[in-house]
N, C-alpha and C. Protein backbone atom coordinates (compact mmCIF):
# COMPACT_ATOMS: atom_id res chain seq x y z
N UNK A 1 -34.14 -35.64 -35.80
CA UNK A 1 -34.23 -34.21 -35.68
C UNK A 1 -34.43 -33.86 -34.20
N UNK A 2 -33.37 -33.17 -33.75
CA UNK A 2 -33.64 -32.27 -32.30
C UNK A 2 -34.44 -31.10 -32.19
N UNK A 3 -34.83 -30.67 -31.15
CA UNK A 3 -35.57 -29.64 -30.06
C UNK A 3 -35.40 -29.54 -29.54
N UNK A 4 -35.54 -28.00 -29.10
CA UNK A 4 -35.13 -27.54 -28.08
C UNK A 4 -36.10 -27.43 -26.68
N UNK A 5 -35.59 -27.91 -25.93
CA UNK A 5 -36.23 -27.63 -24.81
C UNK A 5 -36.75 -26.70 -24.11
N UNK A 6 -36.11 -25.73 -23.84
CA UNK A 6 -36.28 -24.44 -23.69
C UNK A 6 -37.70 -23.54 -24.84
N UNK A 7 -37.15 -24.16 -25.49
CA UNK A 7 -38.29 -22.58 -26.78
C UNK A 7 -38.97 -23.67 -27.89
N UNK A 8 -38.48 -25.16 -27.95
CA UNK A 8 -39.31 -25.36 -29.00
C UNK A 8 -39.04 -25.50 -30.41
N UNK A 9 -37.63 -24.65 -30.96
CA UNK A 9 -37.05 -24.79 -32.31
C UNK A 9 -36.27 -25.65 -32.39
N UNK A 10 -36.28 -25.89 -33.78
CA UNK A 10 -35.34 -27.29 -34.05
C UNK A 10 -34.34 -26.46 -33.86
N UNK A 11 -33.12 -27.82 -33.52
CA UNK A 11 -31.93 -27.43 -33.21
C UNK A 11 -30.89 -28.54 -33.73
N UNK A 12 -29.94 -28.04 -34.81
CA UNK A 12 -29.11 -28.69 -35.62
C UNK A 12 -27.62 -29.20 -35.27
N UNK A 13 -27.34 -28.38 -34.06
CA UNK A 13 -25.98 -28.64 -33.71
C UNK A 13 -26.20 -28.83 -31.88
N UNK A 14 -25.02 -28.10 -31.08
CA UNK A 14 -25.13 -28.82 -29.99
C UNK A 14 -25.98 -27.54 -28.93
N UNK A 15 -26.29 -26.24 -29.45
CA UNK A 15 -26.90 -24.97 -29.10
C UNK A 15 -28.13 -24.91 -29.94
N UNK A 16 -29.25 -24.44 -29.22
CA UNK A 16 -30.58 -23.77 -29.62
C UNK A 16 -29.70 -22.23 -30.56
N UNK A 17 -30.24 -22.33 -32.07
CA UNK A 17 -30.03 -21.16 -32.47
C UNK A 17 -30.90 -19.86 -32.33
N UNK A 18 -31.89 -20.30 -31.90
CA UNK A 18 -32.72 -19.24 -31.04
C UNK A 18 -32.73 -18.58 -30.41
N UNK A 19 -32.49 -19.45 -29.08
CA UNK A 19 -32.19 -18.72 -27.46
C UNK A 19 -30.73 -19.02 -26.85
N UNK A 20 -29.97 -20.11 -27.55
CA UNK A 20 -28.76 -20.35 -26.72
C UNK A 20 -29.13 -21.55 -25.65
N UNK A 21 -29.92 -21.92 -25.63
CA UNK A 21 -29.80 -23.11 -24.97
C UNK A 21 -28.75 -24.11 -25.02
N UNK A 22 -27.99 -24.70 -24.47
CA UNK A 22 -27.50 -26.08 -24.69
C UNK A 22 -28.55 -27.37 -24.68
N UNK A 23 -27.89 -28.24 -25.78
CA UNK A 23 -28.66 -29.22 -25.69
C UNK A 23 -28.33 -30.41 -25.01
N UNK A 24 -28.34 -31.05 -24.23
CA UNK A 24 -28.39 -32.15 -23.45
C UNK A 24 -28.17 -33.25 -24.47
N UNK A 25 -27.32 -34.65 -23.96
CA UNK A 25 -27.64 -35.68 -24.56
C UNK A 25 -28.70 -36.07 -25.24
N UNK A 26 -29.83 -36.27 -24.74
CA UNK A 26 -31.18 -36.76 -25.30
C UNK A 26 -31.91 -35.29 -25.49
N UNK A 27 -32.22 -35.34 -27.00
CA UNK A 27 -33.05 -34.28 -27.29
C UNK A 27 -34.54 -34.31 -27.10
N UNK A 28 -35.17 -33.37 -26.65
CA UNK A 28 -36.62 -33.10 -26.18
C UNK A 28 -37.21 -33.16 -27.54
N UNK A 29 -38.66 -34.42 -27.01
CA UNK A 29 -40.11 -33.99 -27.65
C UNK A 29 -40.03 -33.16 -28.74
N UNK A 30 -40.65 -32.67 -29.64
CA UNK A 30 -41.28 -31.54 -30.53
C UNK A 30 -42.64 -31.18 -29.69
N UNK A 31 -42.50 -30.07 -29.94
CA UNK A 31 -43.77 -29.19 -29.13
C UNK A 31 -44.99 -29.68 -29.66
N UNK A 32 -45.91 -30.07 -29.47
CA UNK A 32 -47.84 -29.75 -29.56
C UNK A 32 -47.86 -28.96 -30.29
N UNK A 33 -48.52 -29.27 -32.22
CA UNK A 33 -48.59 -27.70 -32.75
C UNK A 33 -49.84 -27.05 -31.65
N UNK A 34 -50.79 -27.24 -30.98
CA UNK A 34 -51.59 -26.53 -30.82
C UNK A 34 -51.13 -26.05 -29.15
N UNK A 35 -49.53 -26.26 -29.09
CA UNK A 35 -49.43 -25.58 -28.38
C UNK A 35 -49.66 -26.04 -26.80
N UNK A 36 -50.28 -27.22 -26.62
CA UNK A 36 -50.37 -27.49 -25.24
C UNK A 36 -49.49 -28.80 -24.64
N UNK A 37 -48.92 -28.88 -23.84
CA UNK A 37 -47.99 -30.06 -23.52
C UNK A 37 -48.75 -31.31 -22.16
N UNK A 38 -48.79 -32.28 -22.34
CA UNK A 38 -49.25 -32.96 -21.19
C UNK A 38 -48.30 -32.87 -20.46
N UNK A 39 -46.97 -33.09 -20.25
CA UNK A 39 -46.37 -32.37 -19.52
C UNK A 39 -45.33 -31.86 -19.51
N UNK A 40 -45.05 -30.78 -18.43
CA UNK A 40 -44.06 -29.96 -19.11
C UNK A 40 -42.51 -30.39 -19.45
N UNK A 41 -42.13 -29.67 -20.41
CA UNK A 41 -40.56 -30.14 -20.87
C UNK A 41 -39.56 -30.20 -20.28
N UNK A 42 -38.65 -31.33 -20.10
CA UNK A 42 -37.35 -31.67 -19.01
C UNK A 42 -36.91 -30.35 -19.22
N UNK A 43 -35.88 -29.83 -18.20
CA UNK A 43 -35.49 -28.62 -18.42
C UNK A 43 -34.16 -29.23 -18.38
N UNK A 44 -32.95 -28.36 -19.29
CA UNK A 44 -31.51 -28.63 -19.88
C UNK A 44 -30.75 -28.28 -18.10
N UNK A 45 -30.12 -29.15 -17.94
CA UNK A 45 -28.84 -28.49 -17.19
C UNK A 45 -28.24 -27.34 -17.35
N UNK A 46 -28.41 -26.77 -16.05
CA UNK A 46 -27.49 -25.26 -15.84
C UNK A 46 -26.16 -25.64 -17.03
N UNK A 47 -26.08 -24.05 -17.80
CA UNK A 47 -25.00 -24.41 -18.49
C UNK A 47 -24.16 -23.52 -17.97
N UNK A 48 -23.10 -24.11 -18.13
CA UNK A 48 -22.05 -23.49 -17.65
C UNK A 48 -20.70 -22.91 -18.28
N UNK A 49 -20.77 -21.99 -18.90
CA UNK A 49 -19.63 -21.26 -19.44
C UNK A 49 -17.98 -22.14 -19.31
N UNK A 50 -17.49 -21.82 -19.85
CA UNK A 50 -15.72 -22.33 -19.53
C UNK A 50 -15.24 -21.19 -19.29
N UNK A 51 -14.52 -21.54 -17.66
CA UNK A 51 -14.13 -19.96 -17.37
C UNK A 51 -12.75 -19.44 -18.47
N UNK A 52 -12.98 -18.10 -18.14
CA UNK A 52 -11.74 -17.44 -18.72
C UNK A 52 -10.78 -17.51 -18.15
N UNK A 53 -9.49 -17.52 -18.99
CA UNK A 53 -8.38 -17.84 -18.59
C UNK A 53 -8.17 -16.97 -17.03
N UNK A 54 -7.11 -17.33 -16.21
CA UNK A 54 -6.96 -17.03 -14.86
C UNK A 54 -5.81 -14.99 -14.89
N UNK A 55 -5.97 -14.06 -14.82
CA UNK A 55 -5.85 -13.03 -14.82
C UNK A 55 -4.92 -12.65 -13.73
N UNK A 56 -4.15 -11.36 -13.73
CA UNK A 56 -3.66 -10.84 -12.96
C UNK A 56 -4.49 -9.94 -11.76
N UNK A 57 -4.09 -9.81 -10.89
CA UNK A 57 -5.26 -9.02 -9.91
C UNK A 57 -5.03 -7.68 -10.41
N UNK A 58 -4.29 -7.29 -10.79
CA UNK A 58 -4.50 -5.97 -11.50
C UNK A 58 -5.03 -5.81 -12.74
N UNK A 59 -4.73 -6.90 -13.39
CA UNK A 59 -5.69 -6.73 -14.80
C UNK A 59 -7.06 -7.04 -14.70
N UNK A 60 -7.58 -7.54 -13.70
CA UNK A 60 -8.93 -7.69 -13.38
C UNK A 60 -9.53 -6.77 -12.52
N UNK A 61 -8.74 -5.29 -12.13
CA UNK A 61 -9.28 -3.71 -11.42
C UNK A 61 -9.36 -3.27 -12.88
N UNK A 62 -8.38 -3.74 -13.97
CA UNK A 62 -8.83 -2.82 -15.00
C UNK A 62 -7.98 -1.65 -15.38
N UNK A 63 -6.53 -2.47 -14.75
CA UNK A 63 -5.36 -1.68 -14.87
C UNK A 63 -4.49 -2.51 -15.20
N UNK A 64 -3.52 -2.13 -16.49
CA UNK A 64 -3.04 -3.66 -16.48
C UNK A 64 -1.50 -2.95 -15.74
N UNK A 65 -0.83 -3.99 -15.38
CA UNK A 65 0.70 -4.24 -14.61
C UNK A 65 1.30 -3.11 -14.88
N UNK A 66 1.83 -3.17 -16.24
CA UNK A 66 2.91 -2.11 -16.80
C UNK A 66 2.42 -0.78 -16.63
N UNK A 67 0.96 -0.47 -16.61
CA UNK A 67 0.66 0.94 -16.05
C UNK A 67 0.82 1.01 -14.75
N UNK A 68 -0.06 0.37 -14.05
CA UNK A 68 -0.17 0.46 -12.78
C UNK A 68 1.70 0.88 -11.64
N UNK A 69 2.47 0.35 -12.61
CA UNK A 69 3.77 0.20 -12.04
C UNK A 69 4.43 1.71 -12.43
N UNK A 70 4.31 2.15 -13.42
CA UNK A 70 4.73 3.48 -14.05
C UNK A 70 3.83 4.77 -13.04
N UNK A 71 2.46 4.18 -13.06
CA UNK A 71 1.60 5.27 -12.15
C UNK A 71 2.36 4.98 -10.88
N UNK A 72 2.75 4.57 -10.55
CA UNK A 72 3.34 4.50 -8.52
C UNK A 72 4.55 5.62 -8.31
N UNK A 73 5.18 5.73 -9.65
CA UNK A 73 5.55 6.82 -9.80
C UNK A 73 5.74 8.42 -10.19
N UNK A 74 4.40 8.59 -10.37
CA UNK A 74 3.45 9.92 -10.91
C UNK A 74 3.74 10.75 -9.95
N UNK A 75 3.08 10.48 -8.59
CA UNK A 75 3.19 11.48 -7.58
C UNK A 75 3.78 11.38 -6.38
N UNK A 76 5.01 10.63 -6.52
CA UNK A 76 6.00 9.68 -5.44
C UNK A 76 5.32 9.28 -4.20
N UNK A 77 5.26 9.79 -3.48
CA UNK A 77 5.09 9.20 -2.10
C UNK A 77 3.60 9.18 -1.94
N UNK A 78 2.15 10.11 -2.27
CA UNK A 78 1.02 9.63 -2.72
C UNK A 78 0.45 8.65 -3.73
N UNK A 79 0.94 8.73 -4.59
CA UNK A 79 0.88 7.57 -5.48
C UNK A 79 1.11 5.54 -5.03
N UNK A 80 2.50 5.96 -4.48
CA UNK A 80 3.02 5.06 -3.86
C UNK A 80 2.18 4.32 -2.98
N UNK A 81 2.19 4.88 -1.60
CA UNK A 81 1.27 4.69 -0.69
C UNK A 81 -0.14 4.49 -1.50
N UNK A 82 -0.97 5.01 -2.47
CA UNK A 82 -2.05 4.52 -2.94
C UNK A 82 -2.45 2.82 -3.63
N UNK A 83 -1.35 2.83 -4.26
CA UNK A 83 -1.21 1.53 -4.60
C UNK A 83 -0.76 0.11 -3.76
N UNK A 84 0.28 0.83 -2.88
CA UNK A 84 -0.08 -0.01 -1.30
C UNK A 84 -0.68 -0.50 -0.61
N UNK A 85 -1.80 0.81 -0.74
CA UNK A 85 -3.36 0.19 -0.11
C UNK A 85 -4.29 -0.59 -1.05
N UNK A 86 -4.61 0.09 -2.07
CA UNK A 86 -5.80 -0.67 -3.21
C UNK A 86 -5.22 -2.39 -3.13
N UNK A 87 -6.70 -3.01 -2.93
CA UNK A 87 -6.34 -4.15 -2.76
C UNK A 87 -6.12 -5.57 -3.75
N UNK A 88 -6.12 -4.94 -5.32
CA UNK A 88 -5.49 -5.70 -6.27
C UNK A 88 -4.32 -5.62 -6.60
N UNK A 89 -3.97 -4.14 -6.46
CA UNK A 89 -2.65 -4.16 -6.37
C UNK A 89 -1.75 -4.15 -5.63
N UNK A 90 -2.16 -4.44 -4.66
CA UNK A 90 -1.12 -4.64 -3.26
C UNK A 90 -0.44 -5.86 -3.16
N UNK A 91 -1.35 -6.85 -4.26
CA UNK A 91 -0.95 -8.69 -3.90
C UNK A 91 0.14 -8.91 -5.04
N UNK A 92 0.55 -7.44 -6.44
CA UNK A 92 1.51 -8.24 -7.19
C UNK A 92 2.69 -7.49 -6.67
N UNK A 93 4.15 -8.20 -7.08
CA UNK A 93 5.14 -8.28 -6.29
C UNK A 93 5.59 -7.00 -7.32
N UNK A 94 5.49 -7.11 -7.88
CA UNK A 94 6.45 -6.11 -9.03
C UNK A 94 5.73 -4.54 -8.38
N UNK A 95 4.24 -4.43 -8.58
CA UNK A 95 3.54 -3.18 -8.47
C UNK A 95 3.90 -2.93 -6.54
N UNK A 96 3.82 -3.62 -5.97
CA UNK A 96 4.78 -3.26 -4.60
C UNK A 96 6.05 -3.13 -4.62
N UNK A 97 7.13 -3.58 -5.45
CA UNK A 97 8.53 -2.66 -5.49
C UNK A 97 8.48 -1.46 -6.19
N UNK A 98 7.69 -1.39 -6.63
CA UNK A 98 7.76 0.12 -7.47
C UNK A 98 7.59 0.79 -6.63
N UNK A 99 6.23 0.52 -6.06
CA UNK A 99 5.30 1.15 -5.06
C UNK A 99 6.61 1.83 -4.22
N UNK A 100 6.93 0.85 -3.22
CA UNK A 100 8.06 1.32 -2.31
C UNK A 100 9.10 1.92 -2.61
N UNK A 101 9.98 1.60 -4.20
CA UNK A 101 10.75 2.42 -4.51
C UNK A 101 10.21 3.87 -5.06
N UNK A 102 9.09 3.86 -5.40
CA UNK A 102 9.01 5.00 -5.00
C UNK A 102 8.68 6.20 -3.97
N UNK A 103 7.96 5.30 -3.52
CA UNK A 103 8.34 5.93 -1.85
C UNK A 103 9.65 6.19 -1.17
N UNK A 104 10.51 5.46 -1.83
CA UNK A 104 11.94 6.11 -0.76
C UNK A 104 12.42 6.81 -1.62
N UNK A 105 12.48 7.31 -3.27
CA UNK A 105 12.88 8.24 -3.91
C UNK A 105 12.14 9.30 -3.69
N UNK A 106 11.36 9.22 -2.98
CA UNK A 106 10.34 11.01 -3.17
C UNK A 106 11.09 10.96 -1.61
N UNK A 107 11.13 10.24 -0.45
CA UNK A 107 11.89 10.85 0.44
C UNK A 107 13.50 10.75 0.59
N UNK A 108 13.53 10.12 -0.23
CA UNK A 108 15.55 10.96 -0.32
C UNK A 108 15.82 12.20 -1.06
N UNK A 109 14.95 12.46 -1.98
CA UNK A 109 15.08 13.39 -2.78
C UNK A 109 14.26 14.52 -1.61
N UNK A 110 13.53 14.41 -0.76
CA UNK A 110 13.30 15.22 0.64
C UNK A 110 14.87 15.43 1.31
N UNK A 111 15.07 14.90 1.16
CA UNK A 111 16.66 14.92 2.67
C UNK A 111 17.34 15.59 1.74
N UNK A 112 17.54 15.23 0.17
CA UNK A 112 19.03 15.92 -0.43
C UNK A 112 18.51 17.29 -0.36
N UNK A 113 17.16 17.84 -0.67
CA UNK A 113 16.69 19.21 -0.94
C UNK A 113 17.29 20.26 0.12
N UNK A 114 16.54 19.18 1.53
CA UNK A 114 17.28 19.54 3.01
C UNK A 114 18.35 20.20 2.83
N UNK A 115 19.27 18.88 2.83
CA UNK A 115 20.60 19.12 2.70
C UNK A 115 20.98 20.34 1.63
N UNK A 116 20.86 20.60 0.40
CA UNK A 116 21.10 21.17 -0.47
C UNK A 116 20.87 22.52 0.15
N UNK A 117 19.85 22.90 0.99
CA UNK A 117 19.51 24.15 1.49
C UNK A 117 20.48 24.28 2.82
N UNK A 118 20.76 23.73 3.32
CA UNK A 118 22.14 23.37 4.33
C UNK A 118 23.20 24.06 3.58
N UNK A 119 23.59 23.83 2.75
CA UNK A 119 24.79 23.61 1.70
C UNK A 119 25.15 25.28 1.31
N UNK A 120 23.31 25.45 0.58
CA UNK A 120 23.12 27.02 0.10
C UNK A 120 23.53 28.04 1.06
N UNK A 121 22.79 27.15 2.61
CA UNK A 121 23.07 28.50 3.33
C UNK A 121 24.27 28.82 3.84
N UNK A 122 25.31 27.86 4.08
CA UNK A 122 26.81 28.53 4.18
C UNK A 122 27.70 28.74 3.33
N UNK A 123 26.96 28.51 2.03
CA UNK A 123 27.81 29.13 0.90
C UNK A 123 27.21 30.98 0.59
N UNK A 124 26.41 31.29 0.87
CA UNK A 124 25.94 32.87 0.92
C UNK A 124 26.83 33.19 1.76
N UNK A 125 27.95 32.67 2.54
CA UNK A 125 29.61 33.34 3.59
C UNK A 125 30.28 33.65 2.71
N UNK A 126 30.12 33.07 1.28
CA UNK A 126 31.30 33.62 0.46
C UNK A 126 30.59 34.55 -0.31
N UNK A 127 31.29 35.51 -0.76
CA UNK A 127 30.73 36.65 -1.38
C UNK A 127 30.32 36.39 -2.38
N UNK A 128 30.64 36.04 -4.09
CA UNK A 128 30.44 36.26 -4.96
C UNK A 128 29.85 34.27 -5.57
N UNK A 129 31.71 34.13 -5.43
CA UNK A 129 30.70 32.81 -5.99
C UNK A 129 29.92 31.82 -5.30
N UNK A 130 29.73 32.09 -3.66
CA UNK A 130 28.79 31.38 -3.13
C UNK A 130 27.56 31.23 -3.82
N UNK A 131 27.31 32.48 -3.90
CA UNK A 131 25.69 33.05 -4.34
C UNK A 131 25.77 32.25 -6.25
N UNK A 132 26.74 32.45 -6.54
CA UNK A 132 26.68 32.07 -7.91
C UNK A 132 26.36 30.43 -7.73
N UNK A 133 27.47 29.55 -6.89
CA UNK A 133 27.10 28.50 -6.57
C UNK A 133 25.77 27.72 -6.19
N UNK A 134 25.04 28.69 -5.53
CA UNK A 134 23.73 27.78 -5.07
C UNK A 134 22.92 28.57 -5.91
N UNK A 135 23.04 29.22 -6.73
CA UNK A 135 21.66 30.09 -8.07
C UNK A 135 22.08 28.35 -8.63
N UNK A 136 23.42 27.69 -9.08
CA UNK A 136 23.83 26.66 -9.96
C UNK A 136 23.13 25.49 -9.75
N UNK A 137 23.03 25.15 -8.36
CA UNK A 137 22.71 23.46 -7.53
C UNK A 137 21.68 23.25 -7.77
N UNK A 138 20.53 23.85 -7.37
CA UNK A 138 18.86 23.85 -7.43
C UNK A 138 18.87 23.57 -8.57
N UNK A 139 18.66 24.01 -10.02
CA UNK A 139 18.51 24.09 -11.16
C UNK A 139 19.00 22.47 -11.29
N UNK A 140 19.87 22.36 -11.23
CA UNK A 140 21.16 21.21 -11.28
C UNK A 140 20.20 19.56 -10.85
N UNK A 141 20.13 19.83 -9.41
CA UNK A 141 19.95 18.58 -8.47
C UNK A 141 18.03 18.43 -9.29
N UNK A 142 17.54 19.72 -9.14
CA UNK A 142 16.43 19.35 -9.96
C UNK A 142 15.97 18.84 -11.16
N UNK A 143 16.76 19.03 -11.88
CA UNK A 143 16.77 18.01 -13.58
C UNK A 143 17.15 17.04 -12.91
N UNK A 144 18.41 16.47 -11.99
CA UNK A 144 18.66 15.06 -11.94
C UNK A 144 17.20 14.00 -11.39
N UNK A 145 16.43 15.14 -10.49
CA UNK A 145 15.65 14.30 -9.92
C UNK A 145 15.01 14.07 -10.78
N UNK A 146 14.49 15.03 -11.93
CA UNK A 146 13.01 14.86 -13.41
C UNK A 146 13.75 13.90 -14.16
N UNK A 147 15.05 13.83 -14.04
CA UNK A 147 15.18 12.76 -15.20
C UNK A 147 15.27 11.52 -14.89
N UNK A 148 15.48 11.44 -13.19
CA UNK A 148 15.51 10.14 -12.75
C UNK A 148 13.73 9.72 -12.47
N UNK A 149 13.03 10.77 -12.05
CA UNK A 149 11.38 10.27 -12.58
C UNK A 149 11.14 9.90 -13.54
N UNK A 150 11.36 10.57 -14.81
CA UNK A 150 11.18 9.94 -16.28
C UNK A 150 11.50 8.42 -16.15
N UNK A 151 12.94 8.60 -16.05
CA UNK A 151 13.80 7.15 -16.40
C UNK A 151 12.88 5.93 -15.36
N UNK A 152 12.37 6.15 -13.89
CA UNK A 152 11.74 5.13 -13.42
C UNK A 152 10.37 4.99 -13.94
N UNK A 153 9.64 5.86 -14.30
CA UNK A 153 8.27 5.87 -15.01
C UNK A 153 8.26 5.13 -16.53
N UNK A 154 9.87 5.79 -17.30
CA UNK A 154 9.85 4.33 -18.28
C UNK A 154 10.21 3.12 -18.54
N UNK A 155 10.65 2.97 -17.39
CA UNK A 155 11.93 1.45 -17.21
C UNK A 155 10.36 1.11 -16.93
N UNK A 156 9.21 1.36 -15.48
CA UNK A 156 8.41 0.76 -15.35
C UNK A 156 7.32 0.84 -15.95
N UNK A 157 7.08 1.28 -16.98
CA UNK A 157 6.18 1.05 -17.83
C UNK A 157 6.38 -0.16 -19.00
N UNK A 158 7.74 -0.12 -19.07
CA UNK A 158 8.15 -1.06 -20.10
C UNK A 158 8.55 -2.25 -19.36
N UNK A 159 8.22 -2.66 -18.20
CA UNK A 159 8.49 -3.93 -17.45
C UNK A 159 9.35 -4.43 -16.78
N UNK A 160 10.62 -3.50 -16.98
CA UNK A 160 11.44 -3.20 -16.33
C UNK A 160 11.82 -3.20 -15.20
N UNK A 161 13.00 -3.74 -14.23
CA UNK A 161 12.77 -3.98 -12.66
C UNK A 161 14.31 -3.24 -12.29
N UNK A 162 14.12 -1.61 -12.44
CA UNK A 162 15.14 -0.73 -12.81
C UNK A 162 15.62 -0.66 -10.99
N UNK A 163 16.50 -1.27 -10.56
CA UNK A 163 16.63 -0.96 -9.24
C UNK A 163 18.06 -0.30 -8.71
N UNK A 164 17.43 0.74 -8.12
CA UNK A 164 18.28 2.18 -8.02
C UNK A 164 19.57 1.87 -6.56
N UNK A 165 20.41 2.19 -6.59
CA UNK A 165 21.21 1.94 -6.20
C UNK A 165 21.23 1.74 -4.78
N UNK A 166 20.51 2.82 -3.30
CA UNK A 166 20.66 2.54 -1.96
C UNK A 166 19.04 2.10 -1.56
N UNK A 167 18.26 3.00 -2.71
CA UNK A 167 16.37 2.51 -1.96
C UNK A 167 16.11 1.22 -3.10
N UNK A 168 16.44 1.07 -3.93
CA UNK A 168 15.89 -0.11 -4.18
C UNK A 168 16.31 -1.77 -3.82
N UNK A 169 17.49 -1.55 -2.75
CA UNK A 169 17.43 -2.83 -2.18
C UNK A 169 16.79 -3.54 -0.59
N UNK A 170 16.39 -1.71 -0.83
CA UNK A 170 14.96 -1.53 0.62
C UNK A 170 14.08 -1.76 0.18
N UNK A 171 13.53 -1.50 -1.42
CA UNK A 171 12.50 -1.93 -1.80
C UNK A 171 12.21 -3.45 -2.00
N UNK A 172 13.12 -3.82 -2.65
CA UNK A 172 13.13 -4.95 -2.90
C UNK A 172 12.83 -5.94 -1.66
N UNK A 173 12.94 -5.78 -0.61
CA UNK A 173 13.38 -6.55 0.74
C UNK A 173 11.42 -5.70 0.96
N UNK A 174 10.89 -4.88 0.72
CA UNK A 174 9.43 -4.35 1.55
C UNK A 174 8.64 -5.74 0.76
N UNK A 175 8.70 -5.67 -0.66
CA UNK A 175 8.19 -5.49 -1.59
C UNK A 175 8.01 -7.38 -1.59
């Protein structure tokens, strides 16, 4: 019959059901019923857990991948840049191409707007359907951009390595 070292209760298997102790090869003494020891009890070796399996650096901030990659595209070029910096997610490769591709889609979609207002303003030379023309574009170029946010927010949520035709082989090359 074993004891525990630690507290004193018998112990049937290879743990104190008491306190959790581990038990060591050679099991300890039985306690003094009255309680007093001539001397005191070997103490068990530090025990030591078995670590947990080895984790992603983002799943260990407490974000796992497939979000973290979908969020880089929430608020394009803040978002982006945020996850750039934070320093778990800066080390996986996937959450830095997003990162960057989305950073160059929030600024191309800057230049076409540019441009598009370029476009508007020498079409107001033509009388009627200029004006009809650029009421058309805005409306237009703006769904393409919401649906091309959607479409990268769900390609990267779902794991997806959706790479867009002129910025994502800039990304790919940052990233």
């Amino acid at each position: 019959m074993a004891f525990c070292a630690n507290c004193g209760a018998e112990v049937q298997g290879r743990f104190c059901a008491k306190c959790g102790t581990p038990m060591s090869a050679a099991a300890a003494p039985p306690p003094d019923p009255q309680g007093a020891y001539t001397s005191p009890p070997p103490q068990p070796p530090p025990y030591s857990a078995p670590l947990p399996p080895p984790t992603a650096p983002a799943q260990a901030a407490g974000l796992e991948e497939n979000m973290a990659c979908a969020l880089c595209y929430l608020v394009g070029l803040l978002t982006g840049v945020l996850f750039l910096v934070l320093a778990p997610y800066n080390q996986n490769r996937l959450i830095r191409f997003h990162a960057f591709q989305s950073i160059f889609v929030h600024i191309a979609s800057f230049f076409v707007f540019i441009g598009l207002m370029i476009v508007v303003s020498f079409l107001h030379f033509i009388p009627v359907l200029g004006t009809i023309l650029a009421l058309m574009l805005y409306p237009v170029v703006g769904l393409v951009f919401f649906i091309l946010w959607l479409m990268l927010m769900y390609k990267a949520y779902n794991r997806e390595r959706w790479v867009l035709p002129i910025v994502g082989p800039l990304a790919e090359k940052q990233a």
